[in-house]
PDB file of N, CA and C in Angstrom:
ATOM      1  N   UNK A   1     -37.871 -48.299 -11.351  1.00  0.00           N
ATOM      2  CA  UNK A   1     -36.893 -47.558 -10.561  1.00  0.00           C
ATOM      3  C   UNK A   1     -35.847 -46.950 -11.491  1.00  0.00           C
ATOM      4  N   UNK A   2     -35.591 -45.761 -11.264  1.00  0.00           N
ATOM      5  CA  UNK A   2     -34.652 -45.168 -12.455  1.00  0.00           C
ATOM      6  C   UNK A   2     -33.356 -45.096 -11.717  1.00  0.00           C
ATOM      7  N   UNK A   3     -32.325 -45.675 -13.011  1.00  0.00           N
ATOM      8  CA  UNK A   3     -31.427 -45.961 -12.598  1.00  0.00           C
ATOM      9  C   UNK A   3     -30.369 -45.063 -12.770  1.00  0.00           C
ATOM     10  N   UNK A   4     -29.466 -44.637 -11.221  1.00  0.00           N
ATOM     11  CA  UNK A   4     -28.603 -43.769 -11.304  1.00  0.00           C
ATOM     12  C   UNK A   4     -27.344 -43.654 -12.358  1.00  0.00           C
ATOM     13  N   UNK A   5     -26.843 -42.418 -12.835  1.00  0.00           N
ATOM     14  CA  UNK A   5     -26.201 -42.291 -13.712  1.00  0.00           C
ATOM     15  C   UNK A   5     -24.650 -42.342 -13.238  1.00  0.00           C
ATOM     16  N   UNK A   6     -24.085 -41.991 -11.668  1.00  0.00           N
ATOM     17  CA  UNK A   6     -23.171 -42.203 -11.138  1.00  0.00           C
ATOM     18  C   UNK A   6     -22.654 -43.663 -10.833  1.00  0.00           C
ATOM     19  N   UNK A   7     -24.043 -44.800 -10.932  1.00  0.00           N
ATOM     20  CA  UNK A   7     -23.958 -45.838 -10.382  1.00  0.00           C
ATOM     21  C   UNK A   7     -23.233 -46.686 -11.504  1.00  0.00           C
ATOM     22  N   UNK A   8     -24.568 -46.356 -12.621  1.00  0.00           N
ATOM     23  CA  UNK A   8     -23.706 -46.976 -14.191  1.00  0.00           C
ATOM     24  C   UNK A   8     -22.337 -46.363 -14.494  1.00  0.00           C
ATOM     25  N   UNK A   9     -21.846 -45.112 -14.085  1.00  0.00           N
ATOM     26  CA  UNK A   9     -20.236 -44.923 -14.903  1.00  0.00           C
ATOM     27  C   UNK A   9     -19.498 -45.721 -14.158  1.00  0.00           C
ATOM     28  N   UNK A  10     -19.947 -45.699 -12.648  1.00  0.00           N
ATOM     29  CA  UNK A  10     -19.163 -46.599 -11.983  1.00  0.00           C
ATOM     30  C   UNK A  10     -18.401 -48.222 -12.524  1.00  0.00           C
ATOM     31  N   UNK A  11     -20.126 -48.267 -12.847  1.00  0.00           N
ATOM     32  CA  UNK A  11     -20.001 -50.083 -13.026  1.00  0.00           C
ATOM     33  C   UNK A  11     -19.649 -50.420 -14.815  1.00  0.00           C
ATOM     34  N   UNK A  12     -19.404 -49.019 -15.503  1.00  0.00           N
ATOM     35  CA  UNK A  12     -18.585 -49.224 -17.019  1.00  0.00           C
ATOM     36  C   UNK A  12     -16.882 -48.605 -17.060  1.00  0.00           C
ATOM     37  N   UNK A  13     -16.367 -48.243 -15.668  1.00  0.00           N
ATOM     38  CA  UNK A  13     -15.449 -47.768 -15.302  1.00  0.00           C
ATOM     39  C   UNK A  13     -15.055 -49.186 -14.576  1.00  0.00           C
ATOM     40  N   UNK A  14     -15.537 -49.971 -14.318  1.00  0.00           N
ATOM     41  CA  UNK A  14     -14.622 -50.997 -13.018  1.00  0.00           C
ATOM     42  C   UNK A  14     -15.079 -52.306 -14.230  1.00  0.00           C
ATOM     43  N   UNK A  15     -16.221 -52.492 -15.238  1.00  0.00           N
ATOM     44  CA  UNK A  15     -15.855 -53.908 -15.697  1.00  0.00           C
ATOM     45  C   UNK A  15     -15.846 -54.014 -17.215  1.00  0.00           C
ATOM     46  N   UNK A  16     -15.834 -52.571 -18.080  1.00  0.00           N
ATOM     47  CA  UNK A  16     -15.727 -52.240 -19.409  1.00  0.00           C
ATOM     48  C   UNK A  16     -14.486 -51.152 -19.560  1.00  0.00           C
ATOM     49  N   UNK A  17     -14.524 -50.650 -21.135  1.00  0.00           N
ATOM     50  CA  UNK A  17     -13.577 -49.954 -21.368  1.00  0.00           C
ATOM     51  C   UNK A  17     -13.863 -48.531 -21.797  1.00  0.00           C
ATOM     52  N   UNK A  18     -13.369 -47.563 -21.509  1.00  0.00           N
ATOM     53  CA  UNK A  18     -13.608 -46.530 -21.431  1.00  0.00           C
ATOM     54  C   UNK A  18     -12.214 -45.512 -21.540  1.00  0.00           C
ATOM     55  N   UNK A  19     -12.338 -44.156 -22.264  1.00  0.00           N
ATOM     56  CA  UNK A  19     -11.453 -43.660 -22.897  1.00  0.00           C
ATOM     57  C   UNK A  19     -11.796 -42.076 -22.172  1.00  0.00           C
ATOM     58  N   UNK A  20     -10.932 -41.408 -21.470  1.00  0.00           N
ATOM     59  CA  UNK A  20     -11.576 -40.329 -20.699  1.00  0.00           C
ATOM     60  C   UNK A  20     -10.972 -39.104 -21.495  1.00  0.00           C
ATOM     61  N   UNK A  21     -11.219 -37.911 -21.598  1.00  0.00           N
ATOM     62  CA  UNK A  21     -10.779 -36.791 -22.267  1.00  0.00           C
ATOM     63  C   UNK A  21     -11.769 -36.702 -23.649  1.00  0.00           C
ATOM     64  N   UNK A  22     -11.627 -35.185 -23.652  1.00  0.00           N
ATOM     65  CA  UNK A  22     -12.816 -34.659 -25.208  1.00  0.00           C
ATOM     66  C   UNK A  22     -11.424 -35.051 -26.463  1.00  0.00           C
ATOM     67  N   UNK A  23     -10.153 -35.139 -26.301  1.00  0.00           N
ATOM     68  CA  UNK A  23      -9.644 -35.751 -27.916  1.00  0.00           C
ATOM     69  C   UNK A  23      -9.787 -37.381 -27.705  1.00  0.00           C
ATOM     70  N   UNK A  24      -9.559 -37.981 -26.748  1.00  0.00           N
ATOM     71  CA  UNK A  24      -9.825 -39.251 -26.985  1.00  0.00           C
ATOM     72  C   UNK A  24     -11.052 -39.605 -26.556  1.00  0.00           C
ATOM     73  N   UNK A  25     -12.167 -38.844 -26.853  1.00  0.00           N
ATOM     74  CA  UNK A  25     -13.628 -39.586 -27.215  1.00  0.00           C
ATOM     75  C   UNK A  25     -14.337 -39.009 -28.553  1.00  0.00           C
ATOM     76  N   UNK A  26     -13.530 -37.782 -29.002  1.00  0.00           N
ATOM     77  CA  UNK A  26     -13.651 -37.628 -30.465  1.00  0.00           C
ATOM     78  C   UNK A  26     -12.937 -38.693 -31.212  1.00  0.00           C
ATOM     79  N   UNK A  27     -11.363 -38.757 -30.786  1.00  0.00           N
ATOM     80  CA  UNK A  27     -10.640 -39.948 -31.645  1.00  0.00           C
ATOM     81  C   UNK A  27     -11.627 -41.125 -31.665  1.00  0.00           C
ATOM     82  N   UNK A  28     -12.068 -41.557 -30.491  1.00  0.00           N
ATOM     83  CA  UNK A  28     -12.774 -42.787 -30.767  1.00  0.00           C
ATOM     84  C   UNK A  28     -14.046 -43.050 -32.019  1.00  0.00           C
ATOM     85  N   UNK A  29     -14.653 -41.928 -31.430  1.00  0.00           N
ATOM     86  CA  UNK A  29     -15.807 -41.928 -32.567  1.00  0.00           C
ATOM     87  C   UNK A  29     -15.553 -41.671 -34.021  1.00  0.00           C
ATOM     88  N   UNK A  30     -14.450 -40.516 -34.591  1.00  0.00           N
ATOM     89  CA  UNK A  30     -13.960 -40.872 -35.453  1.00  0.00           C
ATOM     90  C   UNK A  30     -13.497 -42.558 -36.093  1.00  0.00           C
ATOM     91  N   UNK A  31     -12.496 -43.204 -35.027  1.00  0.00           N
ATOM     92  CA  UNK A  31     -12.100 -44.227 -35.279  1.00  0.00           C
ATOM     93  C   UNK A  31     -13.529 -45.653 -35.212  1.00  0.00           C
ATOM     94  N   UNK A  32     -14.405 -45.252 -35.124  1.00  0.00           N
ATOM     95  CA  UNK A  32     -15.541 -46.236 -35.282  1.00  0.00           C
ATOM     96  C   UNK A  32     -15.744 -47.085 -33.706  1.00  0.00           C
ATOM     97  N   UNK A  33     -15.022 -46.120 -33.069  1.00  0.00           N
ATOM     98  CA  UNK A  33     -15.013 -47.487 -31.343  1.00  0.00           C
ATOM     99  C   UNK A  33     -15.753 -46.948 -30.837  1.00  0.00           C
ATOM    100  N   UNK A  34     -16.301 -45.813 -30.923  1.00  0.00           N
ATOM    101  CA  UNK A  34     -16.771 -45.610 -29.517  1.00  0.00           C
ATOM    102  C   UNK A  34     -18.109 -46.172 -29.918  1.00  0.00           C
ATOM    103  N   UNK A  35     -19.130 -46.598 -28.454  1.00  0.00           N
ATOM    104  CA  UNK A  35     -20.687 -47.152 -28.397  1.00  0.00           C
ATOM    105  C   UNK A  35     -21.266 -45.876 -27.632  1.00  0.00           C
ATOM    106  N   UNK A  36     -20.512 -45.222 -27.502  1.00  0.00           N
ATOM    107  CA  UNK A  36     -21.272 -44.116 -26.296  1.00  0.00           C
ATOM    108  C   UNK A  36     -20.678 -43.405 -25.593  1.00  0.00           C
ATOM    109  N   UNK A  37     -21.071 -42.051 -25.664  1.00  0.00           N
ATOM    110  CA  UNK A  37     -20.049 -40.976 -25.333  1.00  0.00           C
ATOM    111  C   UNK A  37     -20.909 -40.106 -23.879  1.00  0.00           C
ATOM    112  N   UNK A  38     -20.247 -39.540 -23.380  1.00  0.00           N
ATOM    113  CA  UNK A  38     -21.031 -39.070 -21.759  1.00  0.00           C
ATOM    114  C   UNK A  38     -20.049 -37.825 -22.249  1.00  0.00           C
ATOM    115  N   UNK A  39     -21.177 -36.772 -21.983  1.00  0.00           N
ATOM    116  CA  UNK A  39     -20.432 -35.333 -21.515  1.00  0.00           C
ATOM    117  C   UNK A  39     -20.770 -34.702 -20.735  1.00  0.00           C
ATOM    118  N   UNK A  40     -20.004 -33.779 -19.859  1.00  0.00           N
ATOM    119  CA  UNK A  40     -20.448 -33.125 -19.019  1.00  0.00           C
ATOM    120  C   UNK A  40     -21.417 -31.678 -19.529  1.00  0.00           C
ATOM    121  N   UNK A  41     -21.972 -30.859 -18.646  1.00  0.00           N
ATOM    122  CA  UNK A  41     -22.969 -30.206 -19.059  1.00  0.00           C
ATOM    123  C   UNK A  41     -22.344 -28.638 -19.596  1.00  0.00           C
ATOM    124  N   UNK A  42     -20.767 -28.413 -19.493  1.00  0.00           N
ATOM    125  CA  UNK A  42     -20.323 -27.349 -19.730  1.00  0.00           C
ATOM    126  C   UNK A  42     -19.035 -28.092 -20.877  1.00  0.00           C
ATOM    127  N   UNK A  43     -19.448 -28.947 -21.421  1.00  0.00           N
ATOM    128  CA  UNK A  43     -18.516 -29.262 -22.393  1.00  0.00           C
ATOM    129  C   UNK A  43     -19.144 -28.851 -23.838  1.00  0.00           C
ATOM    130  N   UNK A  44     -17.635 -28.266 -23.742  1.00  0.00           N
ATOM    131  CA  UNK A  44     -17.622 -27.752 -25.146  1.00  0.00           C
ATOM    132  C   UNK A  44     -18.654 -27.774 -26.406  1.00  0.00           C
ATOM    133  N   UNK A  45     -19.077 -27.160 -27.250  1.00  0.00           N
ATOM    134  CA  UNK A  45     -19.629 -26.763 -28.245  1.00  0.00           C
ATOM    135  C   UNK A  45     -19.219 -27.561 -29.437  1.00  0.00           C
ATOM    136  N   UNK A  46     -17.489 -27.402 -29.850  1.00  0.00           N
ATOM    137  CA  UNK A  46     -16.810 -27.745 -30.739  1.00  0.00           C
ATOM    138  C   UNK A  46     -16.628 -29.364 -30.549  1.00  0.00           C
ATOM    139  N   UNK A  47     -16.822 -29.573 -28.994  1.00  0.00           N
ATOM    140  CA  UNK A  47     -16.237 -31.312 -28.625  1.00  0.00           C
ATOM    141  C   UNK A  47     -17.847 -31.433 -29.445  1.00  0.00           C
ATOM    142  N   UNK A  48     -19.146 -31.187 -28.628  1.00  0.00           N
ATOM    143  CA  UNK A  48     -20.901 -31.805 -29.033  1.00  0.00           C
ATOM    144  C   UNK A  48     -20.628 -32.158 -30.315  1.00  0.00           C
ATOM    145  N   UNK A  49     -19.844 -30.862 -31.390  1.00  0.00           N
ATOM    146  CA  UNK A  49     -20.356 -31.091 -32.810  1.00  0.00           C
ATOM    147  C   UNK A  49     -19.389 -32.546 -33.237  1.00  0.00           C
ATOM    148  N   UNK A  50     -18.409 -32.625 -32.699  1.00  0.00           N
ATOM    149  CA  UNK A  50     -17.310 -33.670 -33.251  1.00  0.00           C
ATOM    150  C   UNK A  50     -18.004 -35.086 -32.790  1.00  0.00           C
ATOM    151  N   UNK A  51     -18.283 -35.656 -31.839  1.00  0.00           N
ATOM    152  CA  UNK A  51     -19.098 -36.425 -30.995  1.00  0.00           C
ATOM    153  C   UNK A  51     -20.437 -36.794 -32.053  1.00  0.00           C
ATOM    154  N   UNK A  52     -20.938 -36.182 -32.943  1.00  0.00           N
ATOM    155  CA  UNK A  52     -22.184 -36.352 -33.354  1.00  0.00           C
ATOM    156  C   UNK A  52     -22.143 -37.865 -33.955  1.00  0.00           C
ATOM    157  N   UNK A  53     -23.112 -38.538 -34.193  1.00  0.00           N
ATOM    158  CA  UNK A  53     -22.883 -40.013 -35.299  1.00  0.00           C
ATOM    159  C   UNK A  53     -22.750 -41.124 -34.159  1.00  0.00           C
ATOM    160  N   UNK A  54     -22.642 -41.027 -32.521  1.00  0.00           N
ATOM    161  CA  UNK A  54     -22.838 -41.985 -31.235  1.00  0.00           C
ATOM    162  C   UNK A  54     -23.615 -41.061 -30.789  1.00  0.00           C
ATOM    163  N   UNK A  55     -24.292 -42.508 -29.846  1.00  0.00           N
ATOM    164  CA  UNK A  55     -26.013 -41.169 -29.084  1.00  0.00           C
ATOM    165  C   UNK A  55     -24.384 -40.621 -27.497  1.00  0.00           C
ATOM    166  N   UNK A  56     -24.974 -39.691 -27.240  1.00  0.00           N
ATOM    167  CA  UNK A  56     -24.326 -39.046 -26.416  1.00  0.00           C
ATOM    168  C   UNK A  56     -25.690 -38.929 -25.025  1.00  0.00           C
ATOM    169  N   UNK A  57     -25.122 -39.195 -23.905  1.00  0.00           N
ATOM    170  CA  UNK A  57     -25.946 -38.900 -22.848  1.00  0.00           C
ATOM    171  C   UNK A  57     -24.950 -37.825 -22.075  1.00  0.00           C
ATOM    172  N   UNK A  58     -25.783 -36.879 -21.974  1.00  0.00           N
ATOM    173  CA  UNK A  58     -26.077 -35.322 -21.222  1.00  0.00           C
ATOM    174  C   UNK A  58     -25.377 -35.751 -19.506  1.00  0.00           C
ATOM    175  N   UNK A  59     -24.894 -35.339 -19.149  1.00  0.00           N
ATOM    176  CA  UNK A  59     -24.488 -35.641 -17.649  1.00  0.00           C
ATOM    177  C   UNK A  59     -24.791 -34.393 -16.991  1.00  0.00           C
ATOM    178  N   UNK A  60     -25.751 -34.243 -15.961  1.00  0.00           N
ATOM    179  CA  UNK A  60     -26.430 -33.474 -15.581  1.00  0.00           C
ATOM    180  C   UNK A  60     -25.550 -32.211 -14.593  1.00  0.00           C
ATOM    181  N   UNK A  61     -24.262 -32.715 -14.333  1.00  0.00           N
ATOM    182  CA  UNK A  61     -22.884 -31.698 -13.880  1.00  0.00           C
ATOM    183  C   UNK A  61     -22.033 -31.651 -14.750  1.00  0.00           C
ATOM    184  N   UNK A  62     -21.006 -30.676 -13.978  1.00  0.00           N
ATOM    185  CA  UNK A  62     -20.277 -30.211 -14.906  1.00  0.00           C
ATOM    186  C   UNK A  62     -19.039 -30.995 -14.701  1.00  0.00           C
ATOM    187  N   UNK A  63     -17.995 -30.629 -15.836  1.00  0.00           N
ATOM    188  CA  UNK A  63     -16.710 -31.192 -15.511  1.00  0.00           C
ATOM    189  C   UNK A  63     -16.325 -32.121 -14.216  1.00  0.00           C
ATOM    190  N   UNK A  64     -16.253 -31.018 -13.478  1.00  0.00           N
ATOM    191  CA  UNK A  64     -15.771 -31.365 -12.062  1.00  0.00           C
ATOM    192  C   UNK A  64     -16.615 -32.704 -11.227  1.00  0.00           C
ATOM    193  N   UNK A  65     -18.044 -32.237 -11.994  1.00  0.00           N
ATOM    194  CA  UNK A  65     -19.073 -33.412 -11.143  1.00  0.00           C
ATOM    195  C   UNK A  65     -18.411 -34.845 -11.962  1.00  0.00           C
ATOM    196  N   UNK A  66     -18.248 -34.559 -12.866  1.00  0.00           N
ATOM    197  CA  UNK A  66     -18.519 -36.176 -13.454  1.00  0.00           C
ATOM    198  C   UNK A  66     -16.891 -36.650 -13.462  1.00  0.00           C
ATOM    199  N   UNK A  67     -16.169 -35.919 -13.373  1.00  0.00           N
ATOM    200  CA  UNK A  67     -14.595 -36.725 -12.403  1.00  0.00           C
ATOM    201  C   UNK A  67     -14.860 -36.949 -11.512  1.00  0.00           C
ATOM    202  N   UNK A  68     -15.569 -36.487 -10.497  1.00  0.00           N
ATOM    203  CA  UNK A  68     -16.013 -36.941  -9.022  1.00  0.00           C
ATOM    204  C   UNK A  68     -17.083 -38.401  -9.076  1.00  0.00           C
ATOM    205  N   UNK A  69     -17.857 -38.603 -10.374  1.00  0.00           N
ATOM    206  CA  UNK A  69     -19.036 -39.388 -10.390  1.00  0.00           C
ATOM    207  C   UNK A  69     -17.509 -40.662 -11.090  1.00  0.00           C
ATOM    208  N   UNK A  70     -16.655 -40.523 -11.201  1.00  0.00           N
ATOM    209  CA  UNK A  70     -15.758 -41.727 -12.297  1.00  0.00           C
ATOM    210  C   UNK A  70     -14.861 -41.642 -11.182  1.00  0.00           C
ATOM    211  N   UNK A  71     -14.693 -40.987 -10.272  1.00  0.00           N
ATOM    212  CA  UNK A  71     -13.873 -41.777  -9.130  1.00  0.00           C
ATOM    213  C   UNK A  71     -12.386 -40.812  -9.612  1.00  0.00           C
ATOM    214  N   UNK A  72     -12.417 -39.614 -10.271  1.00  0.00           N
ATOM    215  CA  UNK A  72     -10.933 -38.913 -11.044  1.00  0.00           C
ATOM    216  C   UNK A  72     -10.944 -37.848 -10.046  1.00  0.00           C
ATOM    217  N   UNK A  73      -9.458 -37.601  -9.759  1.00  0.00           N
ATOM    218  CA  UNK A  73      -9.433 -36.021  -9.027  1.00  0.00           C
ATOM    219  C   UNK A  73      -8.846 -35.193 -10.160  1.00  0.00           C
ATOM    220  N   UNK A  74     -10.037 -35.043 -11.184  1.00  0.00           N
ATOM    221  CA  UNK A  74      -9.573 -34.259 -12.523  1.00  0.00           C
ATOM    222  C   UNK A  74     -11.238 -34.194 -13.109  1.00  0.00           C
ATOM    223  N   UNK A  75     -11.260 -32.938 -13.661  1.00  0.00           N
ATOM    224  CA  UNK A  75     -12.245 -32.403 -14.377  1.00  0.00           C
ATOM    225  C   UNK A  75     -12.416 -33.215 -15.920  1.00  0.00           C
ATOM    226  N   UNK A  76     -13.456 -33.748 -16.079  1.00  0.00           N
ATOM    227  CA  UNK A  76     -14.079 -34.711 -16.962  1.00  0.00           C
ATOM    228  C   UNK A  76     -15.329 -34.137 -17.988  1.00  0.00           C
ATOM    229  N   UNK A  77     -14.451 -33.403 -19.512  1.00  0.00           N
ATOM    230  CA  UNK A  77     -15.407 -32.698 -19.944  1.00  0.00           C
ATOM    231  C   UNK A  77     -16.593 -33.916 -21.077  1.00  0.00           C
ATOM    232  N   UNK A  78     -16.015 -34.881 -21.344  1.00  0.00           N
ATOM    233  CA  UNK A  78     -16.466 -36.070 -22.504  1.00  0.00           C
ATOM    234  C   UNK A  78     -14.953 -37.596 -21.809  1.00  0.00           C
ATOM    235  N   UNK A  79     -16.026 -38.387 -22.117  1.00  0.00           N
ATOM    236  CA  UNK A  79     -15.608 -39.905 -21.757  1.00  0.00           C
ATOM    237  C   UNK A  79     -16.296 -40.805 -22.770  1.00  0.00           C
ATOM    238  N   UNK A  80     -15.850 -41.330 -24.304  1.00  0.00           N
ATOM    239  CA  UNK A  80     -16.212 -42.419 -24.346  1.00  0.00           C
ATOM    240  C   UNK A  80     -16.350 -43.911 -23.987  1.00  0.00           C
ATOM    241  N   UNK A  81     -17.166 -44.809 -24.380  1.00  0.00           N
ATOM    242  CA  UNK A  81     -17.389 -45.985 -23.928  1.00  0.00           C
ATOM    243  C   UNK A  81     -17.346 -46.987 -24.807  1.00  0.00           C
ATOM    244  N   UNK A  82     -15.787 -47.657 -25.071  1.00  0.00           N
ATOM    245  CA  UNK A  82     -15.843 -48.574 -25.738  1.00  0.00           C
ATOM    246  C   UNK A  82     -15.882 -49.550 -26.047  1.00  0.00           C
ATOM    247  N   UNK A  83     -16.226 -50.339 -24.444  1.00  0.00           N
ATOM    248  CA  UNK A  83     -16.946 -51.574 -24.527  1.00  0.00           C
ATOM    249  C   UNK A  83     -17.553 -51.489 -23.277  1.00  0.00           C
ATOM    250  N   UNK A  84     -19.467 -51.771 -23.304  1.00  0.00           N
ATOM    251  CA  UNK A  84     -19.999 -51.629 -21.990  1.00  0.00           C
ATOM    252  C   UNK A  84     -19.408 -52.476 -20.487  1.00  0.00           C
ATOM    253  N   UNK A  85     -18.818 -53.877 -20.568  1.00  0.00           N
ATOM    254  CA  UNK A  85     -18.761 -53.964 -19.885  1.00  0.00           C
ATOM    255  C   UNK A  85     -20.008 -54.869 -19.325  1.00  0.00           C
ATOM    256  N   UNK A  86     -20.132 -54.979 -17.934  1.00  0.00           N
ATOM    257  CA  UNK A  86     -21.329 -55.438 -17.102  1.00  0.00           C
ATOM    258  C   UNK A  86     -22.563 -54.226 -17.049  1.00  0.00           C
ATOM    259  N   UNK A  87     -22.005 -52.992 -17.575  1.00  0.00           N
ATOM    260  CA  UNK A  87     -23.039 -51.652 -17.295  1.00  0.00           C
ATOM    261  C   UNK A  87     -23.750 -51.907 -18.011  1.00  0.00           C
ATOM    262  N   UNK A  88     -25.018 -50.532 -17.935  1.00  0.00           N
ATOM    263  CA  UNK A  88     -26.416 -50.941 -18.314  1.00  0.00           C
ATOM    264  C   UNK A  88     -25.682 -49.119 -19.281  1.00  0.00           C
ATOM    265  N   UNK A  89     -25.175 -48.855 -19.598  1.00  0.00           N
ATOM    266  CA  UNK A  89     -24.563 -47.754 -20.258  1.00  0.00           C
ATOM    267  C   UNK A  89     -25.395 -47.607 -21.345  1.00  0.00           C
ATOM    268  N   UNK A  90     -25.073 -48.511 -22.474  1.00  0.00           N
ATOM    269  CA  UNK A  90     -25.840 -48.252 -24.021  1.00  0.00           C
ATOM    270  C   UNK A  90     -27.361 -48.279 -23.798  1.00  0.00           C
ATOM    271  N   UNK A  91     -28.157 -48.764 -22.873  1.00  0.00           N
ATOM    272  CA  UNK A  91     -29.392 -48.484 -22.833  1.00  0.00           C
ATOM    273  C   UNK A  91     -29.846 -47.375 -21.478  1.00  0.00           C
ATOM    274  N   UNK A  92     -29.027 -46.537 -21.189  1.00  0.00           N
ATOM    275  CA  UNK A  92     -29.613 -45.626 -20.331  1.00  0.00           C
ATOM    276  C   UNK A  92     -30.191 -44.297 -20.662  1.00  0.00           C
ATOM    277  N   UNK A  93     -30.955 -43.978 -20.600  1.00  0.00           N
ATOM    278  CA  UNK A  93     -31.481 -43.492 -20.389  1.00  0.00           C
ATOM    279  C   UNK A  93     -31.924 -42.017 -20.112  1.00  0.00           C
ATOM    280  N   UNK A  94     -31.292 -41.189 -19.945  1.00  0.00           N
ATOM    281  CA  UNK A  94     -31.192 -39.778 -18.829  1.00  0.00           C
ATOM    282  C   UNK A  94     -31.181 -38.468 -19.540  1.00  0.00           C
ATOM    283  N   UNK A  95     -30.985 -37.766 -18.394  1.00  0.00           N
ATOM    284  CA  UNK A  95     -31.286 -35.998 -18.855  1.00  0.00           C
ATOM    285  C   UNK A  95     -29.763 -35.470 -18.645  1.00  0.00           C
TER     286      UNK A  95
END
């Protein structure tokens, strides 16, 4: 059964740590924290290249979708993940 991608931000948003915005999920990865970075599908060019060196999973909406999928009434272009938490995050999976 493949597992939803709204379901996991959920469940690394309510029992892990997580850093929302494209400078603080570049800062992270710079700074060696981040395990995993989520971007939305119209994020930036300049954020992808900075982000490189953590696997990054593709979030299949844009901005707007994936503040709506994290529970934000704010546009969500990159979110790192710096500690999973109870989520199944670092091993997912997706397009």
């Amino acid at each position: 059964m493949e597992t939803d991608i709204n379901k996991v931000l959920r469940n690394v948003l309510s029992t892990g740590k997580v850093v929302i915005g494209s400078r603080q999920a570049t800062d992270a990865v710079k700074n060696g924290k981040a395990q995993v970075v989520v971007v939305s599908s119209n994020c930036f060019e300049k954020t992808m290249d900075e982000v490189k060196g953590v696997p990054v999973i593709k979030y299949p909406g844009n901005g707007v979708d994936l503040g709506i999928a994290c529970g934000k009434p704010f546009s969500i272009a990159a979110l790192a993940v710096l500690e999973p938490g109870e989520s199944e995050i670092l091993s997912f999976k997706g397009e």
